[in-house]
PDB file of N, CA and C in Angstrom:
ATOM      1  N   UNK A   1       0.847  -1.188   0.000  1.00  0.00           N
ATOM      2  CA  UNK A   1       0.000   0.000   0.000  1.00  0.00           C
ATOM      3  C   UNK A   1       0.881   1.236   0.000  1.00  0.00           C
ATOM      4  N   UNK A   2       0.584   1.805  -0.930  1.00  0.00           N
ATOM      5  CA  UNK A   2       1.484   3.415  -1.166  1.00  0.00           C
ATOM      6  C   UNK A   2       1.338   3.768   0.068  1.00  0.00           C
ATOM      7  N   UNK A   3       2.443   5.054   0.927  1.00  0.00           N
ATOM      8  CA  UNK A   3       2.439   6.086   1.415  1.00  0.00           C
ATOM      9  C   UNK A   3       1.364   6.824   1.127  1.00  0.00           C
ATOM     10  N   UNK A   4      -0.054   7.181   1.968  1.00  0.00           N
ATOM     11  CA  UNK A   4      -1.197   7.723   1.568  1.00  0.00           C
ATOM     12  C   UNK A   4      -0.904   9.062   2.836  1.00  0.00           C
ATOM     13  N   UNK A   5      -0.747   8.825   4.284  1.00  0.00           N
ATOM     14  CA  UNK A   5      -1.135   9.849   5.232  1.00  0.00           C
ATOM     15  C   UNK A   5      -0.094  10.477   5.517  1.00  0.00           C
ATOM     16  N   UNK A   6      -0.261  11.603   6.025  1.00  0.00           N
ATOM     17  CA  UNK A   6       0.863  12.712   6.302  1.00  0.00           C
ATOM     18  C   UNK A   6       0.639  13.146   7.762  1.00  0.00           C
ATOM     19  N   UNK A   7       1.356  12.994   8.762  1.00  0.00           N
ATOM     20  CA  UNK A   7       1.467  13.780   9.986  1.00  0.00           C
ATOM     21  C   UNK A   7       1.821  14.557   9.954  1.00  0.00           C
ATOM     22  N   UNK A   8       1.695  15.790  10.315  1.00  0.00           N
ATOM     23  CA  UNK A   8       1.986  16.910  10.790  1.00  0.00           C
ATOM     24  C   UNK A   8       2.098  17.231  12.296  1.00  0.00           C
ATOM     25  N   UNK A   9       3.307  18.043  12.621  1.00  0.00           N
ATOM     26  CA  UNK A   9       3.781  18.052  14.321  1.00  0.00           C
ATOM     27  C   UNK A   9       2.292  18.469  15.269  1.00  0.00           C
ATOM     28  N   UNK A  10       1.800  19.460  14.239  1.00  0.00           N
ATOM     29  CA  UNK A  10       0.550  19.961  15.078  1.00  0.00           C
ATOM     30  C   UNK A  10      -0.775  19.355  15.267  1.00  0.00           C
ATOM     31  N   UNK A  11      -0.739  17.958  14.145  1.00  0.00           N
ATOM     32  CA  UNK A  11      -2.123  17.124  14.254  1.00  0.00           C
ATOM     33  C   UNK A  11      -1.427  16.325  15.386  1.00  0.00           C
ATOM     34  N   UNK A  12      -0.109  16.116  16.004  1.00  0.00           N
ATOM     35  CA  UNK A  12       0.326  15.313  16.593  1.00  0.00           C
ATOM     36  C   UNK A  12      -0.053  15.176  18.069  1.00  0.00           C
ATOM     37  N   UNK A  13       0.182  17.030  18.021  1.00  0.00           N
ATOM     38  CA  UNK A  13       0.193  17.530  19.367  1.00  0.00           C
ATOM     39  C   UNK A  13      -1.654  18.004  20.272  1.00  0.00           C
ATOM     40  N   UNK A  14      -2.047  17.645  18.737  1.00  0.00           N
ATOM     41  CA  UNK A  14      -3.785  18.347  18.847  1.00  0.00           C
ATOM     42  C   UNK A  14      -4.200  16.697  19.088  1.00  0.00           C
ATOM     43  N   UNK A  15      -3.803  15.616  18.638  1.00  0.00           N
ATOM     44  CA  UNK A  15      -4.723  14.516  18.523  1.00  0.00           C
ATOM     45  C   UNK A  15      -4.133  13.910  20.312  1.00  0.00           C
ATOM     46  N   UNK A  16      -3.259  14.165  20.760  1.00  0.00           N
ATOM     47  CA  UNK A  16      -2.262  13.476  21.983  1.00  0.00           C
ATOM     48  C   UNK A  16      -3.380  14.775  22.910  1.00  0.00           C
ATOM     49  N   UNK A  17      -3.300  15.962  22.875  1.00  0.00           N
ATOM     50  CA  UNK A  17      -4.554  16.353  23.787  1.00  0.00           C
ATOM     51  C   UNK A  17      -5.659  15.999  23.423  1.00  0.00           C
ATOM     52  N   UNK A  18      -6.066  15.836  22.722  1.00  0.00           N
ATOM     53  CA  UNK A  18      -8.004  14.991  22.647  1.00  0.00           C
ATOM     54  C   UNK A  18      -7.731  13.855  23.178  1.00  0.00           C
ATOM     55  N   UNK A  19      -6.391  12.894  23.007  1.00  0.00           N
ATOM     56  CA  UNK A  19      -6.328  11.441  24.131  1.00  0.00           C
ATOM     57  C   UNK A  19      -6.216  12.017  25.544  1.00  0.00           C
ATOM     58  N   UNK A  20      -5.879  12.678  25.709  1.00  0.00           N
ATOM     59  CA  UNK A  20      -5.105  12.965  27.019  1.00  0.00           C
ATOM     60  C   UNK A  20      -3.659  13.104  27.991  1.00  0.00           C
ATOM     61  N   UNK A  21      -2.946  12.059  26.133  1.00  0.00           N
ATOM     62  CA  UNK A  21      -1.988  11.206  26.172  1.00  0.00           C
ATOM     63  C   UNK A  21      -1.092  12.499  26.497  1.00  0.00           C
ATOM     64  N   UNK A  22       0.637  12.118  27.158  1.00  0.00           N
ATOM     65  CA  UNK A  22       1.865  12.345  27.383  1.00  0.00           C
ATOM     66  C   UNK A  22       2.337  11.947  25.492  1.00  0.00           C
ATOM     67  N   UNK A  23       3.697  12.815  25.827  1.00  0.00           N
ATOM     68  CA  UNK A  23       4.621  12.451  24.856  1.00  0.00           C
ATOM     69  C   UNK A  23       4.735  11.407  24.556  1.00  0.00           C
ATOM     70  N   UNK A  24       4.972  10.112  26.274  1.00  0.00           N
ATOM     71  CA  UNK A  24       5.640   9.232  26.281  1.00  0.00           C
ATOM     72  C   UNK A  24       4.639   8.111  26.337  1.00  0.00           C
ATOM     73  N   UNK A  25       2.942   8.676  26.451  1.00  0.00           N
ATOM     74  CA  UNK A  25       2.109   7.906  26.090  1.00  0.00           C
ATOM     75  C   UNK A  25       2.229   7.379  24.766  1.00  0.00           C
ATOM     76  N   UNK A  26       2.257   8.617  24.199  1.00  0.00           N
ATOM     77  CA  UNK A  26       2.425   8.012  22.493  1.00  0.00           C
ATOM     78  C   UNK A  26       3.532   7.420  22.234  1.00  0.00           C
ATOM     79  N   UNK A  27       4.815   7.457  22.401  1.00  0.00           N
ATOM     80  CA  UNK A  27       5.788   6.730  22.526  1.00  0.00           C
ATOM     81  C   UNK A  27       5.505   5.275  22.476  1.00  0.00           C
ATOM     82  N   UNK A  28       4.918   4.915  23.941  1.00  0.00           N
ATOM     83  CA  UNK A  28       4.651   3.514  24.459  1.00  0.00           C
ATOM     84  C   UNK A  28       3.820   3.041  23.122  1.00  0.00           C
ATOM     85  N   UNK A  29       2.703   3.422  23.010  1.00  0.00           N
ATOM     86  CA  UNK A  29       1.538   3.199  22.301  1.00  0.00           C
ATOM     87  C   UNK A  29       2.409   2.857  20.926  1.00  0.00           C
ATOM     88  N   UNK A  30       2.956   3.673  20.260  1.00  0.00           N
ATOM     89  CA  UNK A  30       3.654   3.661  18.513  1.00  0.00           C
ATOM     90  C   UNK A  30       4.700   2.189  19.007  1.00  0.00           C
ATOM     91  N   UNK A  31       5.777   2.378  19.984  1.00  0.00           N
ATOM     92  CA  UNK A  31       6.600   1.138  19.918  1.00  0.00           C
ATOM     93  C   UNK A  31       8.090   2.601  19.370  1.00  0.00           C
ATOM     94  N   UNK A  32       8.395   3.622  19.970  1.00  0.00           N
ATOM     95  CA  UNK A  32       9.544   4.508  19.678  1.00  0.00           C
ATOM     96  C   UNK A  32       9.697   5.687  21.019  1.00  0.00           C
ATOM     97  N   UNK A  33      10.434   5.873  21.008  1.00  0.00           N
ATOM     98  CA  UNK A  33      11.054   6.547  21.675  1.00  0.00           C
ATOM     99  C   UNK A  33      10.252   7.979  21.750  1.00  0.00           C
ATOM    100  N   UNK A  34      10.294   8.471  23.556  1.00  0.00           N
ATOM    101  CA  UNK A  34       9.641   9.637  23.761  1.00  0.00           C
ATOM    102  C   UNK A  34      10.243  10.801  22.866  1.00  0.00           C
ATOM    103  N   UNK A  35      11.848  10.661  22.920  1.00  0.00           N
ATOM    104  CA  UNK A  35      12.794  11.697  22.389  1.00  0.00           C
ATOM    105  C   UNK A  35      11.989  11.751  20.605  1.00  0.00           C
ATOM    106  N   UNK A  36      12.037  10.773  19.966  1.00  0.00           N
ATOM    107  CA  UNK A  36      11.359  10.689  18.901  1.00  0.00           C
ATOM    108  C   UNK A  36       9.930  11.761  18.310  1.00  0.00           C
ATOM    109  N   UNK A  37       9.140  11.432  19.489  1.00  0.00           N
ATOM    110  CA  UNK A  37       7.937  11.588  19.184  1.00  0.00           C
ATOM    111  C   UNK A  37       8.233  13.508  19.674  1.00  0.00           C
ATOM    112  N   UNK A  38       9.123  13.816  20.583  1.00  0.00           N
ATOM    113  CA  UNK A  38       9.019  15.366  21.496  1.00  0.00           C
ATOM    114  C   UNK A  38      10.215  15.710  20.130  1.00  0.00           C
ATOM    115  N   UNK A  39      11.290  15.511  19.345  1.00  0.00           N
ATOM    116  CA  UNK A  39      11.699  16.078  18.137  1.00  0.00           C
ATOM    117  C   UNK A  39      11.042  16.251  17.231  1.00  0.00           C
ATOM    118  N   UNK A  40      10.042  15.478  16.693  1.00  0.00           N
ATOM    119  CA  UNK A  40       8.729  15.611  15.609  1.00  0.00           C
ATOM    120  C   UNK A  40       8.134  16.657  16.052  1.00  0.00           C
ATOM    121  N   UNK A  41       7.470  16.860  17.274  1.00  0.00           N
ATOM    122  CA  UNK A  41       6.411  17.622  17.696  1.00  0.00           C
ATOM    123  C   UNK A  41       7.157  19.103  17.470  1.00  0.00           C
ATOM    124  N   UNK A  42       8.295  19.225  17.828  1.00  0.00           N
ATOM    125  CA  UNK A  42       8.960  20.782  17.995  1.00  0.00           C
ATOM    126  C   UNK A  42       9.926  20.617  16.714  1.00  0.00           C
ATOM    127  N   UNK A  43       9.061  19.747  15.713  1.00  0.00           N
ATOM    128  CA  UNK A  43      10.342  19.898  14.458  1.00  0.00           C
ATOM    129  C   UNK A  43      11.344  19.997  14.238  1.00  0.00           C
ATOM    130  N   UNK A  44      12.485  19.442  15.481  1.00  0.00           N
ATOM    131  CA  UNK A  44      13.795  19.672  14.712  1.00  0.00           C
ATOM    132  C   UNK A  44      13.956  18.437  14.352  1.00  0.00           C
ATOM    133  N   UNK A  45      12.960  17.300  14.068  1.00  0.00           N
ATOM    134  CA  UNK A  45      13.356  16.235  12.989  1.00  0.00           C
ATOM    135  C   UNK A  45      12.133  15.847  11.969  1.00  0.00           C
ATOM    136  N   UNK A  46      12.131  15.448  10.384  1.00  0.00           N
ATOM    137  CA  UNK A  46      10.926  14.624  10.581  1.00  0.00           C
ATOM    138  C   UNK A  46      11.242  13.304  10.355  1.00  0.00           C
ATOM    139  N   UNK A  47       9.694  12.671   9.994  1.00  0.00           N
ATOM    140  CA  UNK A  47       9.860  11.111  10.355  1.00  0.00           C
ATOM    141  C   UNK A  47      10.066  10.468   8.999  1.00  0.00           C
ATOM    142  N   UNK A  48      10.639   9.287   9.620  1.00  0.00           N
ATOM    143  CA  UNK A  48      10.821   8.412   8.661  1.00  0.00           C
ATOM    144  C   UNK A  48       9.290   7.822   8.581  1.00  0.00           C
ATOM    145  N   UNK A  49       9.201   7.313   7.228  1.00  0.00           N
ATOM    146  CA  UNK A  49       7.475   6.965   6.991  1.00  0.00           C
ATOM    147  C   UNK A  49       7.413   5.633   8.117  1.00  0.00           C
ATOM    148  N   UNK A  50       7.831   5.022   8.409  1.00  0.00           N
ATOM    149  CA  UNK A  50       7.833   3.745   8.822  1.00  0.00           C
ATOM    150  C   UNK A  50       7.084   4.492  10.286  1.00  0.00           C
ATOM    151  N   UNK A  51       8.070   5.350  11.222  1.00  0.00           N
ATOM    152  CA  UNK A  51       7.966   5.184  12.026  1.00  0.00           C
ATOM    153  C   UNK A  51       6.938   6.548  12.097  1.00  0.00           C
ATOM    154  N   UNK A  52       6.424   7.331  10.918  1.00  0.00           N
ATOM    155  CA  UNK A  52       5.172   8.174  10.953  1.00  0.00           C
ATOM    156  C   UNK A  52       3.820   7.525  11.036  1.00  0.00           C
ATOM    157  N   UNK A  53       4.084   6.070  10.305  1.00  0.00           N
ATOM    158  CA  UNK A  53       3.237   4.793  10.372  1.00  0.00           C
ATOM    159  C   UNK A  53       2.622   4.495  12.067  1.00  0.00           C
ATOM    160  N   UNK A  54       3.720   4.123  12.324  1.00  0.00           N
ATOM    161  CA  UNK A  54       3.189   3.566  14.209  1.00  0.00           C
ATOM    162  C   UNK A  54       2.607   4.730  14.841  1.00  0.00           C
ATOM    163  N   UNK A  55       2.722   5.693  14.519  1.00  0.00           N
ATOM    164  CA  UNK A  55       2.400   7.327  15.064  1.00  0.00           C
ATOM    165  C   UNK A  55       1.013   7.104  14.614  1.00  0.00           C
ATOM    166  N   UNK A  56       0.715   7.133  13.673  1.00  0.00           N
ATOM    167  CA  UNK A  56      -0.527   7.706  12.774  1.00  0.00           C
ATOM    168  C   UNK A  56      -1.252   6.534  13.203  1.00  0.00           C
ATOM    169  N   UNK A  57      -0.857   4.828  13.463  1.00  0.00           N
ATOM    170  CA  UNK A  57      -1.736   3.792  13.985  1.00  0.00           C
ATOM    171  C   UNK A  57      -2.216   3.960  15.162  1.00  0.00           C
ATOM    172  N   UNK A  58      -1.020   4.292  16.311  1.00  0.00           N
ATOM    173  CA  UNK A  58      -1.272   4.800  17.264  1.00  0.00           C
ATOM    174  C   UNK A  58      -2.436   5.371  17.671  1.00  0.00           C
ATOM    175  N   UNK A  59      -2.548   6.314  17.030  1.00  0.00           N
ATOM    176  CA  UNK A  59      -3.417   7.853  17.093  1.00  0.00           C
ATOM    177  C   UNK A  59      -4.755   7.251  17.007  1.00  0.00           C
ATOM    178  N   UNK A  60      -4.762   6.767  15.697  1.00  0.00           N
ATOM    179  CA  UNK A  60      -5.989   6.178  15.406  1.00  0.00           C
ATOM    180  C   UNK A  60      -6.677   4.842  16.130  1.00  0.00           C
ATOM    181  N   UNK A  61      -5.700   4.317  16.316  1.00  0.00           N
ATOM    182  CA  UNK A  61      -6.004   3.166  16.991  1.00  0.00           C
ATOM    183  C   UNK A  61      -6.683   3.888  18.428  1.00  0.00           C
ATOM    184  N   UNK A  62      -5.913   4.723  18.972  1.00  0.00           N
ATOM    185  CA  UNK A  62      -6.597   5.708  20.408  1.00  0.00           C
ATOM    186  C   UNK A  62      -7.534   6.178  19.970  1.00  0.00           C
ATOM    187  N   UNK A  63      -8.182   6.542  18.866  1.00  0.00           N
ATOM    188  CA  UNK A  63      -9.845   6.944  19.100  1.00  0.00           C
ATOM    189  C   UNK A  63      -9.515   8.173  17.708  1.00  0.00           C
ATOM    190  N   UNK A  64      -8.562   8.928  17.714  1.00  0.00           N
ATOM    191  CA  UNK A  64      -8.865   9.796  16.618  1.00  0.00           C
ATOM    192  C   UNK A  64      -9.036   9.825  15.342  1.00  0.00           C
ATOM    193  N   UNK A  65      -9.141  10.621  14.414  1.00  0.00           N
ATOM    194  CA  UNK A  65      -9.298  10.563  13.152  1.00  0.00           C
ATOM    195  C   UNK A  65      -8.624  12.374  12.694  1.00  0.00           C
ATOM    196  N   UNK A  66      -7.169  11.350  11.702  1.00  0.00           N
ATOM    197  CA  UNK A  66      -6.754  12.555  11.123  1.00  0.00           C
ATOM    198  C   UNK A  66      -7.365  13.193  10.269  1.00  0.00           C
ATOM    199  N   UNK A  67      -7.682  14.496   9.715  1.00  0.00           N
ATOM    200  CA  UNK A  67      -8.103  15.237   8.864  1.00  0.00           C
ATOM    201  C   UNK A  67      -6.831  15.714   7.391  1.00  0.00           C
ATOM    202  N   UNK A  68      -7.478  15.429   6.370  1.00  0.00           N
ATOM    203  CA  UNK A  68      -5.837  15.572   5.884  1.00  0.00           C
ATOM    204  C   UNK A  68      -6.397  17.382   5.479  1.00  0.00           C
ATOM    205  N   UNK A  69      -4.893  18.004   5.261  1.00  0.00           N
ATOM    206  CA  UNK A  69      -5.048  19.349   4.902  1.00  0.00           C
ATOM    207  C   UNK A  69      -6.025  19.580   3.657  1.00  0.00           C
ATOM    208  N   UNK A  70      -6.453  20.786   3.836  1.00  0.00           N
ATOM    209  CA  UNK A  70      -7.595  21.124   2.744  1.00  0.00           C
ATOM    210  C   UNK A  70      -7.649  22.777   2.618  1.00  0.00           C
ATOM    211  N   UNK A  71      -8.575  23.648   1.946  1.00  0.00           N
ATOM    212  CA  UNK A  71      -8.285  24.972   2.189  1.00  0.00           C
ATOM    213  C   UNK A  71      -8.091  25.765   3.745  1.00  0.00           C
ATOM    214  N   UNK A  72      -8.803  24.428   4.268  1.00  0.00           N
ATOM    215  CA  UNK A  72      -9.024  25.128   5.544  1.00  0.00           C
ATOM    216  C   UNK A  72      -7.606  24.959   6.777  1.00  0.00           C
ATOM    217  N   UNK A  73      -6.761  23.778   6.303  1.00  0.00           N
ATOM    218  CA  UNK A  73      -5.831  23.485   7.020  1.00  0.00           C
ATOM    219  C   UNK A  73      -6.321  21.712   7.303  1.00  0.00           C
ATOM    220  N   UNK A  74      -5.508  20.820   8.387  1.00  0.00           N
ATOM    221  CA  UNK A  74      -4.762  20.205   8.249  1.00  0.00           C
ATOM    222  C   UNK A  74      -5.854  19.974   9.974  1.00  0.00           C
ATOM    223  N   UNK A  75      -6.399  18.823  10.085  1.00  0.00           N
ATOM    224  CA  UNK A  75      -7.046  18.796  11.542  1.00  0.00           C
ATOM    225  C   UNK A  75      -6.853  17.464  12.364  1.00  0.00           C
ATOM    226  N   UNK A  76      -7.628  17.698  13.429  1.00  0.00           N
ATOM    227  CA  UNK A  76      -7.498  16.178  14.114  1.00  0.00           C
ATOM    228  C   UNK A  76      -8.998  16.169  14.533  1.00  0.00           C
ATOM    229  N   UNK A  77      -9.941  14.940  14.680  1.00  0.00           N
ATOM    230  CA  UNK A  77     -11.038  14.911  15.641  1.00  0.00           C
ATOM    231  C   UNK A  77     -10.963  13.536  16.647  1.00  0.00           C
ATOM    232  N   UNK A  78     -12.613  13.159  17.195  1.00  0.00           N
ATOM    233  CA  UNK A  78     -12.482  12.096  18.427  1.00  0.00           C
ATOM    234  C   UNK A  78     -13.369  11.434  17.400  1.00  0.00           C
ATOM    235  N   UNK A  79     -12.984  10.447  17.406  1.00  0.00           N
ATOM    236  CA  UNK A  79     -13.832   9.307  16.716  1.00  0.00           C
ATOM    237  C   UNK A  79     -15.231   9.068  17.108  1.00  0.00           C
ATOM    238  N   UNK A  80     -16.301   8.925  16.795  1.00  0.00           N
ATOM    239  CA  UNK A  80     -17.571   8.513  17.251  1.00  0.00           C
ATOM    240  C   UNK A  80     -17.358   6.900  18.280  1.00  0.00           C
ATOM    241  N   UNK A  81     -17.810   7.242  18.861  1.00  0.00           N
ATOM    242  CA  UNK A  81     -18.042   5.854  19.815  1.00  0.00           C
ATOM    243  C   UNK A  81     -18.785   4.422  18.751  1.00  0.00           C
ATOM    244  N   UNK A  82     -18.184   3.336  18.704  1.00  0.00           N
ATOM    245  CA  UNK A  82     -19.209   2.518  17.565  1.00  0.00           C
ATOM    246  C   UNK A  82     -19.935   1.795  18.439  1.00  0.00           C
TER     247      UNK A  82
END
């Protein structure tokens, strides 16, 4: 399956407050390092797709749903309860 989703530091940091989650929540959760996930967030690195992968499963797997950018920008929401 192609490379389809794109993280961005700020859907990172918007979707980890709608969990509630720590840095190092998401850390645990993806399977990488807190340092990892707190360099993404304040951009002085980005990710390798692999490990933007466990991020973005993560996330989703916790309840959210990325928004991909559009005129309006680039979002995060809370998943509906199923």
């Amino acid at each position: 399956m192609p490379h389809a989703k794109i993280l961005l530091p700020a859907q990172c940091r918007g979707a980890r407050g709608l969990l509630g989650w720590s840095q190092g929540d998401l850390a645990d959760r993806a399977g990488v390092s807190r340092s990892t996930v707190k360099d993404f967030e304040t951009e002085r690195h980005a990710l390798h797709h692999s490990t933007e992968r466990l991020l973005i499963d993560a996330l989703e797997t916790g309840g959210v749903a990325l928004i991909p950018p559009d005129d309006a920008g680039a979002g995060v929401r809370l998943k509906l309860a199923s």
